[in-house]
ModelCIF file with pLDDT and N, C-alpha, C, O atoms, coordinates in Angstrom:
data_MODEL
#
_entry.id   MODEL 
#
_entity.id                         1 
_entity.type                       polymer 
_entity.pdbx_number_of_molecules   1 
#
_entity_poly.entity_id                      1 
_entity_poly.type                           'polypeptide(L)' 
_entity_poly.nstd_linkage                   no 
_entity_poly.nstd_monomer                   no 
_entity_poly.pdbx_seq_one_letter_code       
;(UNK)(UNK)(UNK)(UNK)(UNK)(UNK)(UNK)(UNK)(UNK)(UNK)(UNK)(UNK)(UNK)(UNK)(UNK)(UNK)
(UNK)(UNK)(UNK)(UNK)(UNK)(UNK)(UNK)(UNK)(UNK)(UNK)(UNK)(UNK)(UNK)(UNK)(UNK)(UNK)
(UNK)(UNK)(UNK)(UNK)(UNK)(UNK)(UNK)(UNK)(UNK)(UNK)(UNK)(UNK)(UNK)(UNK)(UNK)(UNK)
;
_entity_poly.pdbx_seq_one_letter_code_can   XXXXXXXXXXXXXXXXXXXXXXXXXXXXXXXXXXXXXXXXXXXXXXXX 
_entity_poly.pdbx_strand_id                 A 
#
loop_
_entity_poly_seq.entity_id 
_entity_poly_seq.num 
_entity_poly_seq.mon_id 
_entity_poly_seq.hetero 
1 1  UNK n 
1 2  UNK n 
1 3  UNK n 
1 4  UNK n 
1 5  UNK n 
1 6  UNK n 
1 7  UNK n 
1 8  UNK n 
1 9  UNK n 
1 10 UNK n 
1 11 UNK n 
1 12 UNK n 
1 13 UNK n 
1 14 UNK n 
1 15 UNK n 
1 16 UNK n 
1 17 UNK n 
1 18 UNK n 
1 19 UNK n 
1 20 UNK n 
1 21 UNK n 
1 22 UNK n 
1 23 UNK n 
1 24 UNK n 
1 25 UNK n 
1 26 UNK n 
1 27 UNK n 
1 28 UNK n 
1 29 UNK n 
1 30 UNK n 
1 31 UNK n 
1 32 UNK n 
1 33 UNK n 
1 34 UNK n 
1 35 UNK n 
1 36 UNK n 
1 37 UNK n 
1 38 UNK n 
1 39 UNK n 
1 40 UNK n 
1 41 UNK n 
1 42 UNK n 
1 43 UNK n 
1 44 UNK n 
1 45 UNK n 
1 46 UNK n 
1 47 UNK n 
1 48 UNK n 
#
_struct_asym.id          A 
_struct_asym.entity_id   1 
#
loop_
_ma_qa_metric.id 
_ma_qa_metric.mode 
_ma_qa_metric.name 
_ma_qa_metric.software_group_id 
_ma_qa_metric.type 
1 global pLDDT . pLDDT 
2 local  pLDDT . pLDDT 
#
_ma_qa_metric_global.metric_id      1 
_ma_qa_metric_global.metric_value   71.83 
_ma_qa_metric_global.model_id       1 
_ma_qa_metric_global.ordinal_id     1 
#
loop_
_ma_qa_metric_local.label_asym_id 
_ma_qa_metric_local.label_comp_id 
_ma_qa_metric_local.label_seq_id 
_ma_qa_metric_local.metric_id 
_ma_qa_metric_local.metric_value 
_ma_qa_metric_local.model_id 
_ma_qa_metric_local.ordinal_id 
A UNK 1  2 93.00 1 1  
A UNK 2  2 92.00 1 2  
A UNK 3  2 90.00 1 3  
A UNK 4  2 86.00 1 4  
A UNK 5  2 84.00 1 5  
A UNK 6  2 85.00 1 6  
A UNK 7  2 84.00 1 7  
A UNK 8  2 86.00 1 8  
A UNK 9  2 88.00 1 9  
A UNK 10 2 92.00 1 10 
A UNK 11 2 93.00 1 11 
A UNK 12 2 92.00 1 12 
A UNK 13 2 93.00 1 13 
A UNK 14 2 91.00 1 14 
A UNK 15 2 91.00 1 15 
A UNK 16 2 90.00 1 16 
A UNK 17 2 88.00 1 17 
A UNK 18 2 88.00 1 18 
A UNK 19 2 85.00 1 19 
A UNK 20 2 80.00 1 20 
A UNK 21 2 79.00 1 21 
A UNK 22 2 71.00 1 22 
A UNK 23 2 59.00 1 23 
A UNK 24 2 55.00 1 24 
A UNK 25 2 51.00 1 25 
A UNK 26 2 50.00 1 26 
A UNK 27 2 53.00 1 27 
A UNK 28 2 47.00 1 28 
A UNK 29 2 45.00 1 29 
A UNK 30 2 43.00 1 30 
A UNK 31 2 47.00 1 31 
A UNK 32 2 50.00 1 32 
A UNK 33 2 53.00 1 33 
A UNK 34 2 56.00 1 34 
A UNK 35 2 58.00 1 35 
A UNK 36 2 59.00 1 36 
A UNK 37 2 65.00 1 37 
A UNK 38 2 69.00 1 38 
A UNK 39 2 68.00 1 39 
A UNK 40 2 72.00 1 40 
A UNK 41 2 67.00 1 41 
A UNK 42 2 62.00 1 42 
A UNK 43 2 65.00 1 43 
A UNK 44 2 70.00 1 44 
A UNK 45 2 68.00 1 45 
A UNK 46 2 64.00 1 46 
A UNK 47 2 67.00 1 47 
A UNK 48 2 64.00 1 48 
#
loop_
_atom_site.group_PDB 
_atom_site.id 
_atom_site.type_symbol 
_atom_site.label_atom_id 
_atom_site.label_alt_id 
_atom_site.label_comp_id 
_atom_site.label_asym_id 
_atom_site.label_entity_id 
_atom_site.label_seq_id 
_atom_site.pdbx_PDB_ins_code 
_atom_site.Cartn_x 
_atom_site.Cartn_y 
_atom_site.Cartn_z 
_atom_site.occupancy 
_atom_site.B_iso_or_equiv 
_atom_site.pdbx_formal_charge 
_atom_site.auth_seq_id 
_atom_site.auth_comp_id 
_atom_site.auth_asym_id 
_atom_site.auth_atom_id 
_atom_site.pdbx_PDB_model_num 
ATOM 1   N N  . UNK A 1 1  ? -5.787  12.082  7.020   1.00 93.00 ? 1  UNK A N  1 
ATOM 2   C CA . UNK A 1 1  ? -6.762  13.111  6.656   1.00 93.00 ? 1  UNK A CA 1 
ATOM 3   C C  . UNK A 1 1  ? -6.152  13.884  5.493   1.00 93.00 ? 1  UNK A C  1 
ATOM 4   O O  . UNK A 1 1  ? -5.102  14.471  5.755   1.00 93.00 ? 1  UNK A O  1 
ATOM 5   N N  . UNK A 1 2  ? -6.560  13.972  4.427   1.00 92.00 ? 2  UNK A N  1 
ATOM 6   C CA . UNK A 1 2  ? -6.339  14.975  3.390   1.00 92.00 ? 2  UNK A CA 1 
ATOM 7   C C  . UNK A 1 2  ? -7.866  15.701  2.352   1.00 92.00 ? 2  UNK A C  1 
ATOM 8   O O  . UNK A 1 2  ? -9.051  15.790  2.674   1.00 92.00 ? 2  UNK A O  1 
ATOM 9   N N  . UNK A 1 3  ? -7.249  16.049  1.246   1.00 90.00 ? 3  UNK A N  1 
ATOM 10  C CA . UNK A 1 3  ? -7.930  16.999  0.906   1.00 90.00 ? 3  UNK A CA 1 
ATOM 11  C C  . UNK A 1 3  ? -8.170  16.251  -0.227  1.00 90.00 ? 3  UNK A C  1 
ATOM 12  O O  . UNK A 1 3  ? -7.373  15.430  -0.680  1.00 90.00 ? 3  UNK A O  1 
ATOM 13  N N  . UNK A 1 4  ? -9.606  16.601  -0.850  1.00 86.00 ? 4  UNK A N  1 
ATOM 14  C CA . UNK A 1 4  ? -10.050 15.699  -2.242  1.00 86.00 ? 4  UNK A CA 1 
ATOM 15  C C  . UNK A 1 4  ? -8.918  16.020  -3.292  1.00 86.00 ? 4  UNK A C  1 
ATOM 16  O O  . UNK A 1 4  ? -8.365  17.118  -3.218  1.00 86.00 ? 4  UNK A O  1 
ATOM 17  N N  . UNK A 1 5  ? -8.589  15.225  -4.152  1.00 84.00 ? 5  UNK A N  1 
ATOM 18  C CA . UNK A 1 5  ? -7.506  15.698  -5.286  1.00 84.00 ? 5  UNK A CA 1 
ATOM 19  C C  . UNK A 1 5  ? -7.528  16.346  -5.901  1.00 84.00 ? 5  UNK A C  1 
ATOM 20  O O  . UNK A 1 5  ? -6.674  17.118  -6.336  1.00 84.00 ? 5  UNK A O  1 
ATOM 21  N N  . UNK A 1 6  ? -9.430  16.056  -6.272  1.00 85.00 ? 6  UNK A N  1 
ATOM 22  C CA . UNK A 1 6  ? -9.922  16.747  -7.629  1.00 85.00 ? 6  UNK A CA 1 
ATOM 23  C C  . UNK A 1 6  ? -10.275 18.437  -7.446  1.00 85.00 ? 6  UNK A C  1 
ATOM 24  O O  . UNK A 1 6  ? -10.959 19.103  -8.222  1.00 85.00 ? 6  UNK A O  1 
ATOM 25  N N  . UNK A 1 7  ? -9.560  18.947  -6.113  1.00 84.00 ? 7  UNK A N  1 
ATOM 26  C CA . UNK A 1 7  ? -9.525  20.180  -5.532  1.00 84.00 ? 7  UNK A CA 1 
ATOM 27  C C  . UNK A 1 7  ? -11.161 20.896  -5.523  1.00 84.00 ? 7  UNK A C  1 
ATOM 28  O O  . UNK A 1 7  ? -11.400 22.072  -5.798  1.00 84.00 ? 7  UNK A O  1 
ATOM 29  N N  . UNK A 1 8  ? -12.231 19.791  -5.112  1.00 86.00 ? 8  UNK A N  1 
ATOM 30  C CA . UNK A 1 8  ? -12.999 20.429  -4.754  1.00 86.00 ? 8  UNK A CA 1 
ATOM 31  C C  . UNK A 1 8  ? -13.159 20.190  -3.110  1.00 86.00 ? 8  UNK A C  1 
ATOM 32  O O  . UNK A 1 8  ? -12.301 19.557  -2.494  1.00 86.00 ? 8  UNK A O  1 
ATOM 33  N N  . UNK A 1 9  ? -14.406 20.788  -2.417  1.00 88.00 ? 9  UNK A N  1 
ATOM 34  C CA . UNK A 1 9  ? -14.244 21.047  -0.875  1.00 88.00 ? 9  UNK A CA 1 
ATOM 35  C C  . UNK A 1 9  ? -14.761 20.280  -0.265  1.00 88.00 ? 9  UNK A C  1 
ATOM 36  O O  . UNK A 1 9  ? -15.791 20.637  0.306   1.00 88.00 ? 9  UNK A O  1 
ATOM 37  N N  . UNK A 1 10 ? -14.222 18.677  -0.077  1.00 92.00 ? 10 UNK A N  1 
ATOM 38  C CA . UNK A 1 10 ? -14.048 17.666  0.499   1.00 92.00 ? 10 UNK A CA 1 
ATOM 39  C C  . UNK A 1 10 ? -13.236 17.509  1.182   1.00 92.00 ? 10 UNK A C  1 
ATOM 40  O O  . UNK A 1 10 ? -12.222 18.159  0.930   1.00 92.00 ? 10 UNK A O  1 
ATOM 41  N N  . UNK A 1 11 ? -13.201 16.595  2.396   1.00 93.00 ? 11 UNK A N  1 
ATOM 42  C CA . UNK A 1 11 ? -12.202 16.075  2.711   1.00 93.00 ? 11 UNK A CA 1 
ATOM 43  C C  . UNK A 1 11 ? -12.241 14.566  2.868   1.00 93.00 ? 11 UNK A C  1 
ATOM 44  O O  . UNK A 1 11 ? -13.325 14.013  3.054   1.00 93.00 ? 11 UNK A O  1 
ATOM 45  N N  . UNK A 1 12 ? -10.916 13.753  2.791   1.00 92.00 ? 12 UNK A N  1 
ATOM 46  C CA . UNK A 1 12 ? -11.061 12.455  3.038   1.00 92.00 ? 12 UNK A CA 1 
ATOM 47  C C  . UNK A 1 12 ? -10.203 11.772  4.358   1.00 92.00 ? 12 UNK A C  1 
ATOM 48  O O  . UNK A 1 12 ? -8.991  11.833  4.560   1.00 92.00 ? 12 UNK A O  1 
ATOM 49  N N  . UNK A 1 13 ? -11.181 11.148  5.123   1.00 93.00 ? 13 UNK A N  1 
ATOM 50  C CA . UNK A 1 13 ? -10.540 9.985   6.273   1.00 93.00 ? 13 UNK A CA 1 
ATOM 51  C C  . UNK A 1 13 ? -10.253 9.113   5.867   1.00 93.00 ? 13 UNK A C  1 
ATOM 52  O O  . UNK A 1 13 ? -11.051 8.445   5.211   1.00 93.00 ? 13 UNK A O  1 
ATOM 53  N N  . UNK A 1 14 ? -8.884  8.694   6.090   1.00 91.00 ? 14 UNK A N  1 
ATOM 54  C CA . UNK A 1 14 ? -8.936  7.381   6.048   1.00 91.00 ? 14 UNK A CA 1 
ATOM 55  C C  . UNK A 1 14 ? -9.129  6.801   7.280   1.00 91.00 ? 14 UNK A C  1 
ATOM 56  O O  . UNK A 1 14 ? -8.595  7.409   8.208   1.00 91.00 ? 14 UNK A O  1 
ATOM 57  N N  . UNK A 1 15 ? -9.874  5.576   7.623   1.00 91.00 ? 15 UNK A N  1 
ATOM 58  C CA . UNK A 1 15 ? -10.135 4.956   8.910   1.00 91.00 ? 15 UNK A CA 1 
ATOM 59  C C  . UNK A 1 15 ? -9.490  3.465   8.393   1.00 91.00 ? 15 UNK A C  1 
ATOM 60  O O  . UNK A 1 15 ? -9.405  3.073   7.229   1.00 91.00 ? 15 UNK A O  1 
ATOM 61  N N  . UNK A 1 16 ? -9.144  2.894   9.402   1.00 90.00 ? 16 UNK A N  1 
ATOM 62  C CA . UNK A 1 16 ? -8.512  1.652   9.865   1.00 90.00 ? 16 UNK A CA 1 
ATOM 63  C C  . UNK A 1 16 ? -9.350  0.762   11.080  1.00 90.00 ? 16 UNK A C  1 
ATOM 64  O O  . UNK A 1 16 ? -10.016 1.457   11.847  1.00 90.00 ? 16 UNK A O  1 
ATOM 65  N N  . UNK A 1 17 ? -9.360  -0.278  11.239  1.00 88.00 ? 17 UNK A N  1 
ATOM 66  C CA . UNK A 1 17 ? -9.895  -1.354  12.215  1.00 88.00 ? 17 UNK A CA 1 
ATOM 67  C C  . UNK A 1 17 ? -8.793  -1.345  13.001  1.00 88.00 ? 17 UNK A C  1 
ATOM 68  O O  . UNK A 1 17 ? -7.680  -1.703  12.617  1.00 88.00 ? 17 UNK A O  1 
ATOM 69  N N  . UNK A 1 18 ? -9.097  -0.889  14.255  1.00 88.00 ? 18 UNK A N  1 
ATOM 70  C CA . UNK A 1 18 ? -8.094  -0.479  15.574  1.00 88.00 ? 18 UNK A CA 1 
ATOM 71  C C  . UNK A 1 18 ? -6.790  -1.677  15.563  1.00 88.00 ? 18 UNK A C  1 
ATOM 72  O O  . UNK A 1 18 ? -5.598  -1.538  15.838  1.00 88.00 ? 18 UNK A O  1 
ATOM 73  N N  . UNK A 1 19 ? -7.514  -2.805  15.153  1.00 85.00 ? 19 UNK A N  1 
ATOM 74  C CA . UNK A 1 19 ? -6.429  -4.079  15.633  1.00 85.00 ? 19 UNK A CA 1 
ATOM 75  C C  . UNK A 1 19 ? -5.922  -4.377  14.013  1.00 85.00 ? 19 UNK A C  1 
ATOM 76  O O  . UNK A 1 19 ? -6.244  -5.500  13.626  1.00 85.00 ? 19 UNK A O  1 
ATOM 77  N N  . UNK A 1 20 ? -5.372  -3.758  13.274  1.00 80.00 ? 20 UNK A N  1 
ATOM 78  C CA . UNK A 1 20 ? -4.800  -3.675  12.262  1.00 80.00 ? 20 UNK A CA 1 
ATOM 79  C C  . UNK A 1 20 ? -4.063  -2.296  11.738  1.00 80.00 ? 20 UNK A C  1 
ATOM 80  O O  . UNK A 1 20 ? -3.724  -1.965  10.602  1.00 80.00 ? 20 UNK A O  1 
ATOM 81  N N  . UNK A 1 21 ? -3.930  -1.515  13.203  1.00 79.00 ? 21 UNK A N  1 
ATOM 82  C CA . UNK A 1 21 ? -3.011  0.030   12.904  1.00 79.00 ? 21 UNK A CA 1 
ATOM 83  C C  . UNK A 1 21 ? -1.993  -0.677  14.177  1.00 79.00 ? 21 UNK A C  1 
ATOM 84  O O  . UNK A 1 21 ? -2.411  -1.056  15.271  1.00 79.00 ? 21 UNK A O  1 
ATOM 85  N N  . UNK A 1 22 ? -0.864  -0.720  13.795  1.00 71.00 ? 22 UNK A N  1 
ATOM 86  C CA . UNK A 1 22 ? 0.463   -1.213  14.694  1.00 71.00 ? 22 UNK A CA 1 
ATOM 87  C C  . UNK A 1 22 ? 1.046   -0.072  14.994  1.00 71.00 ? 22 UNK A C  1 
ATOM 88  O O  . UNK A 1 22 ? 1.932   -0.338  15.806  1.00 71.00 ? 22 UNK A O  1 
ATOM 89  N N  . UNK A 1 23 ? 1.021   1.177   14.750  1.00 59.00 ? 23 UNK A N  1 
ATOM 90  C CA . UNK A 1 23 ? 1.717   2.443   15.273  1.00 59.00 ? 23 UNK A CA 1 
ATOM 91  C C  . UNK A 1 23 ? 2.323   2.604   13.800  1.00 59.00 ? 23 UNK A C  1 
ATOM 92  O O  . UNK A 1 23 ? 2.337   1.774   12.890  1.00 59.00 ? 23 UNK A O  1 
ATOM 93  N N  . UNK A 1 24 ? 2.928   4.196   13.836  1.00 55.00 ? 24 UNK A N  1 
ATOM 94  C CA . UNK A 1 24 ? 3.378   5.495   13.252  1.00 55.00 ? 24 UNK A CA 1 
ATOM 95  C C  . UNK A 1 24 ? 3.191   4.182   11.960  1.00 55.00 ? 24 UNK A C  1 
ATOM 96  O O  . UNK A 1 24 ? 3.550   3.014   12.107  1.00 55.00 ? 24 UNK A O  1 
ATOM 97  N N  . UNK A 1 25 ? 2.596   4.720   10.829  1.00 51.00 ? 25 UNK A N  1 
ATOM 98  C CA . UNK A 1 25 ? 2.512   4.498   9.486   1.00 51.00 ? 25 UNK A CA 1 
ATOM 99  C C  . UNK A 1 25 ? 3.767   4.710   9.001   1.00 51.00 ? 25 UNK A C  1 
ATOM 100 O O  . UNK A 1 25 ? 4.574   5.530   9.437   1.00 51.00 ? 25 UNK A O  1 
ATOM 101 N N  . UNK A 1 26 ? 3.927   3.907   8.034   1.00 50.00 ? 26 UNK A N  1 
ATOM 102 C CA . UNK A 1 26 ? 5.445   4.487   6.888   1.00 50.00 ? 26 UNK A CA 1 
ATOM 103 C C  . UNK A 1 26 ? 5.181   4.289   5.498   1.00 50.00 ? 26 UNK A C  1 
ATOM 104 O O  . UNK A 1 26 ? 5.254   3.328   4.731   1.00 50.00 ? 26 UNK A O  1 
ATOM 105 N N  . UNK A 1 27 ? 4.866   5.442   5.412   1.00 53.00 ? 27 UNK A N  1 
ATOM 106 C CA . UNK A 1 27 ? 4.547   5.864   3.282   1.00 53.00 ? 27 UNK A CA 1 
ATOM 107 C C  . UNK A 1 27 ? 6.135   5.021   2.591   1.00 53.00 ? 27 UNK A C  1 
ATOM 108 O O  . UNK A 1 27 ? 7.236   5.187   3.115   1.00 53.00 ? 27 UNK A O  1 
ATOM 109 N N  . UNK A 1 28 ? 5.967   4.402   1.716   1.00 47.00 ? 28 UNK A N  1 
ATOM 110 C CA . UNK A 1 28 ? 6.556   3.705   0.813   1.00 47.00 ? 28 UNK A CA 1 
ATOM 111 C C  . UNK A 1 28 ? 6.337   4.346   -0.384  1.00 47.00 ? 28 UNK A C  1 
ATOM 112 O O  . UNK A 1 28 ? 5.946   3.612   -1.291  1.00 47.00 ? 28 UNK A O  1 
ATOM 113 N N  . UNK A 1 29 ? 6.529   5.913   -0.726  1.00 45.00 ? 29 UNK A N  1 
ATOM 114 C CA . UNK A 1 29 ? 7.272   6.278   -2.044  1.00 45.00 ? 29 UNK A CA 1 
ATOM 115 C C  . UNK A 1 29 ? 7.766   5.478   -3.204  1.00 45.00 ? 29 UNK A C  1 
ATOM 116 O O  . UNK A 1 29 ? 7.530   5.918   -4.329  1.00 45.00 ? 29 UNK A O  1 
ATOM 117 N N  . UNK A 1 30 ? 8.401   4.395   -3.075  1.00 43.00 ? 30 UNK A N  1 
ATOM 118 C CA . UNK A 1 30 ? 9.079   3.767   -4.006  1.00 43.00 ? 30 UNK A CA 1 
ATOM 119 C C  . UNK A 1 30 ? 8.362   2.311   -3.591  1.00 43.00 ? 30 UNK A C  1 
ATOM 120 O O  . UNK A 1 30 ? 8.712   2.125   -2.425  1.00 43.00 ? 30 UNK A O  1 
ATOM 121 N N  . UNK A 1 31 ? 7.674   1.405   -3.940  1.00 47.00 ? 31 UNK A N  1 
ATOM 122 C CA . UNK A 1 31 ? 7.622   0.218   -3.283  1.00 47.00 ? 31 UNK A CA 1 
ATOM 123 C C  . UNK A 1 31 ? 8.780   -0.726  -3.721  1.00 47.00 ? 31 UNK A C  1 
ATOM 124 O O  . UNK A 1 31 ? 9.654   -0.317  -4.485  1.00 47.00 ? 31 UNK A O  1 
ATOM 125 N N  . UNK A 1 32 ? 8.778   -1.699  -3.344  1.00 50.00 ? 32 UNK A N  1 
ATOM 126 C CA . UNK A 1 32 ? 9.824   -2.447  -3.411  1.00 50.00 ? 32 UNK A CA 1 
ATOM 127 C C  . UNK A 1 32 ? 9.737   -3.284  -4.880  1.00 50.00 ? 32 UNK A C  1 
ATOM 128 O O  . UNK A 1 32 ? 8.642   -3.456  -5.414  1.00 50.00 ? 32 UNK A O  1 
ATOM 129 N N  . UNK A 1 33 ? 10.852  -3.732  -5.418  1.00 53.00 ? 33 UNK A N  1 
ATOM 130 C CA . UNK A 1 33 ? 10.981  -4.487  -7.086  1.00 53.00 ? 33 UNK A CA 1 
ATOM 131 C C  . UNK A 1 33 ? 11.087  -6.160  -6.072  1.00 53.00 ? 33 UNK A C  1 
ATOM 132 O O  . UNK A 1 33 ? 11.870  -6.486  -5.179  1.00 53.00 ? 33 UNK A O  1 
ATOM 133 N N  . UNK A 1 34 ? 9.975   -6.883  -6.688  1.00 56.00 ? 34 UNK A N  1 
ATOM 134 C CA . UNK A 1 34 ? 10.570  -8.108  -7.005  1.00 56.00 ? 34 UNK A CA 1 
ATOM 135 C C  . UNK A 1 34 ? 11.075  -8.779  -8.548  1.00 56.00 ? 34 UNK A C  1 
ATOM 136 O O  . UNK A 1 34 ? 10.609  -8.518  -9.657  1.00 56.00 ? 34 UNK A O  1 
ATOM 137 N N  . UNK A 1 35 ? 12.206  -9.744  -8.187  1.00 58.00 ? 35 UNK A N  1 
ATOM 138 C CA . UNK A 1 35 ? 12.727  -9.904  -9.445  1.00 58.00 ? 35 UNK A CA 1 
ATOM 139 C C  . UNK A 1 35 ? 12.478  -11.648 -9.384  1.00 58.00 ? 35 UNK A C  1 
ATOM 140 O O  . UNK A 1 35 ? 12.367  -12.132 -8.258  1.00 58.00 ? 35 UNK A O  1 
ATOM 141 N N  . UNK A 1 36 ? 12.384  -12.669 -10.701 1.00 59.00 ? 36 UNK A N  1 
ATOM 142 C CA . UNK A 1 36 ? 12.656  -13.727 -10.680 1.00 59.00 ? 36 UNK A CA 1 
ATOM 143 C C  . UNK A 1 36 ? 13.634  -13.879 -11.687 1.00 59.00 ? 36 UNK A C  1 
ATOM 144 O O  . UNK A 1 36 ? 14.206  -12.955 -12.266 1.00 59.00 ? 36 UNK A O  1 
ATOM 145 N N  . UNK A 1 37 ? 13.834  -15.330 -11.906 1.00 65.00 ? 37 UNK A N  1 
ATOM 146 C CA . UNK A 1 37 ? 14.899  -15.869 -12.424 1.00 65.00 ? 37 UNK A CA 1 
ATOM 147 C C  . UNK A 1 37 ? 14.526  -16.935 -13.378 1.00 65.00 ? 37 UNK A C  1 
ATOM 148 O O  . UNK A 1 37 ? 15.271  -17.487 -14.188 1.00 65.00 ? 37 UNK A O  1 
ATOM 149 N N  . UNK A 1 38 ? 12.987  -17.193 -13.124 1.00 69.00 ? 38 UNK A N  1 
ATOM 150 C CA . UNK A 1 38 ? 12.052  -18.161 -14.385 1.00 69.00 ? 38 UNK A CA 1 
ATOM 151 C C  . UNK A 1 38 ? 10.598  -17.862 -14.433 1.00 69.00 ? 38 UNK A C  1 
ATOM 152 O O  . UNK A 1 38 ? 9.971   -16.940 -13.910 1.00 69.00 ? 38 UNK A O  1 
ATOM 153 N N  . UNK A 1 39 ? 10.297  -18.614 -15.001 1.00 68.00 ? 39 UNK A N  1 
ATOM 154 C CA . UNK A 1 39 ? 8.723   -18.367 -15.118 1.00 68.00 ? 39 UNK A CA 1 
ATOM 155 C C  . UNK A 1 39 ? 8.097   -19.656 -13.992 1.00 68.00 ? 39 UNK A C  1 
ATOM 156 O O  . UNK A 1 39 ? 6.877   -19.763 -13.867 1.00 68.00 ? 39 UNK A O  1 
ATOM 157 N N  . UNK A 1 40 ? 8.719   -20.270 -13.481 1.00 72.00 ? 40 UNK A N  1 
ATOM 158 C CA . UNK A 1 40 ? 8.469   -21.437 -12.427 1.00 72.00 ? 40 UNK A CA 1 
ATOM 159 C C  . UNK A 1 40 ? 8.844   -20.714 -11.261 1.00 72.00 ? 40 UNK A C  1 
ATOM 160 O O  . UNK A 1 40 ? 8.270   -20.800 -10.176 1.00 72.00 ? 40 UNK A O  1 
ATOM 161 N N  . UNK A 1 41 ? 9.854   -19.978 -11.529 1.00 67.00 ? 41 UNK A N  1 
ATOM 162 C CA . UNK A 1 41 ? 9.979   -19.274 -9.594  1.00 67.00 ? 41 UNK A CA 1 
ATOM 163 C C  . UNK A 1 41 ? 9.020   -18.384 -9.595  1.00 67.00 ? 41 UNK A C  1 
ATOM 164 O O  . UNK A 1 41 ? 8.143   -18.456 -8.735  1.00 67.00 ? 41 UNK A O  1 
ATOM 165 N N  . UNK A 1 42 ? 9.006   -17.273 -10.661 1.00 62.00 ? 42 UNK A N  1 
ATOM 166 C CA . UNK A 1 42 ? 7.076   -16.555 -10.677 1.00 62.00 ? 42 UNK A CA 1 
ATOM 167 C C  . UNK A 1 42 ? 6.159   -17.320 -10.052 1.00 62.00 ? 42 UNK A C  1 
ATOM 168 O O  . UNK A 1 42 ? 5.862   -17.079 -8.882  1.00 62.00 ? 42 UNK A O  1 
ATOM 169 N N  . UNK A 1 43 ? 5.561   -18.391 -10.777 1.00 65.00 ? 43 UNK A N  1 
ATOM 170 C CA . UNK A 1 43 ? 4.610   -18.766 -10.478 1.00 65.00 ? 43 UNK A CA 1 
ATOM 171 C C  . UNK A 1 43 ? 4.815   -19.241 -8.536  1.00 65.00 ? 43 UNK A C  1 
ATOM 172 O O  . UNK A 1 43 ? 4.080   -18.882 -7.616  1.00 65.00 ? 43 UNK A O  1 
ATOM 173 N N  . UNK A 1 44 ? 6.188   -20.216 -8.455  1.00 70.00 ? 44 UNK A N  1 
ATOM 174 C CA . UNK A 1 44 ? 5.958   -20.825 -6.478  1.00 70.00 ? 44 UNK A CA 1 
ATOM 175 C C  . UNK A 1 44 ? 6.200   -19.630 -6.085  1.00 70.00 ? 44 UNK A C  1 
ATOM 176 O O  . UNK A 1 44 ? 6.339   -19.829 -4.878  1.00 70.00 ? 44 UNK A O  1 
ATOM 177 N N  . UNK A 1 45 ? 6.383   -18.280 -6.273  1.00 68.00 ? 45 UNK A N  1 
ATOM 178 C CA . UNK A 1 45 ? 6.743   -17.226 -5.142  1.00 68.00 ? 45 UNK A CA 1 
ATOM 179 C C  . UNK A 1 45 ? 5.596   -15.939 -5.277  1.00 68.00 ? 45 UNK A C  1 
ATOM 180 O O  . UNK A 1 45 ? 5.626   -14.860 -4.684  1.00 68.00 ? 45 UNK A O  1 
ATOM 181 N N  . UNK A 1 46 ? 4.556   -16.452 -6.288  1.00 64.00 ? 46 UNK A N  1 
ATOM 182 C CA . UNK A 1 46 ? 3.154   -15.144 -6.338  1.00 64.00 ? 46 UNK A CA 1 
ATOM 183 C C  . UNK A 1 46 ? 3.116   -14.899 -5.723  1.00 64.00 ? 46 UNK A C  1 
ATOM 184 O O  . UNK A 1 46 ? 3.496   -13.777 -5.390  1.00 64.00 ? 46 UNK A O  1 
ATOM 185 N N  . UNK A 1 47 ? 2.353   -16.176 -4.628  1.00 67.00 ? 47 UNK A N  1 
ATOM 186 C CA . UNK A 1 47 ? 1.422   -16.052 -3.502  1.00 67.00 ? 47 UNK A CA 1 
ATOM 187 C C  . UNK A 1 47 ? 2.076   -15.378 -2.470  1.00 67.00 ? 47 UNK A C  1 
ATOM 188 O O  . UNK A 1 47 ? 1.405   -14.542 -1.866  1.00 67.00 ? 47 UNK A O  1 
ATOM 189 N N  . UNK A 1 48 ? 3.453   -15.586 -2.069  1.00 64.00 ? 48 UNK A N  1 
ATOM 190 C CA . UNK A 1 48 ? 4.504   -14.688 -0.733  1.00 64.00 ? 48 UNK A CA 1 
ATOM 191 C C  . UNK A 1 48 ? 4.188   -13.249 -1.343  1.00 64.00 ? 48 UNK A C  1 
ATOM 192 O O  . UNK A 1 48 ? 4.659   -12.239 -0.819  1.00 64.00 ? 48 UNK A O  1 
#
């Protein structure tokens, strides 16, 4: 639950499909770096 950004007097839910919330959420601030080593390991490791 938070507050519209654009600081007018909204608020926003976020809702979830019950069988896709696994317990306590964890905000990822920083997401994670992937790195490769060619333009062939790019391409076989997109899709993961």
């Amino acid at each position: 639950i938070s507050a519209a950004s654009d600081g007018s007097p909204f608020i926003l839910i976020t809702l979830k499909d019950p069988s896709d919330v696994r317990g306590p959420e964890i905000k990822m601030n920083n997401p994670s770096m992937v790195t490769f080593s060619s333009i062939n390991d790019m391409m076989k490791n997109f899709g993961n």
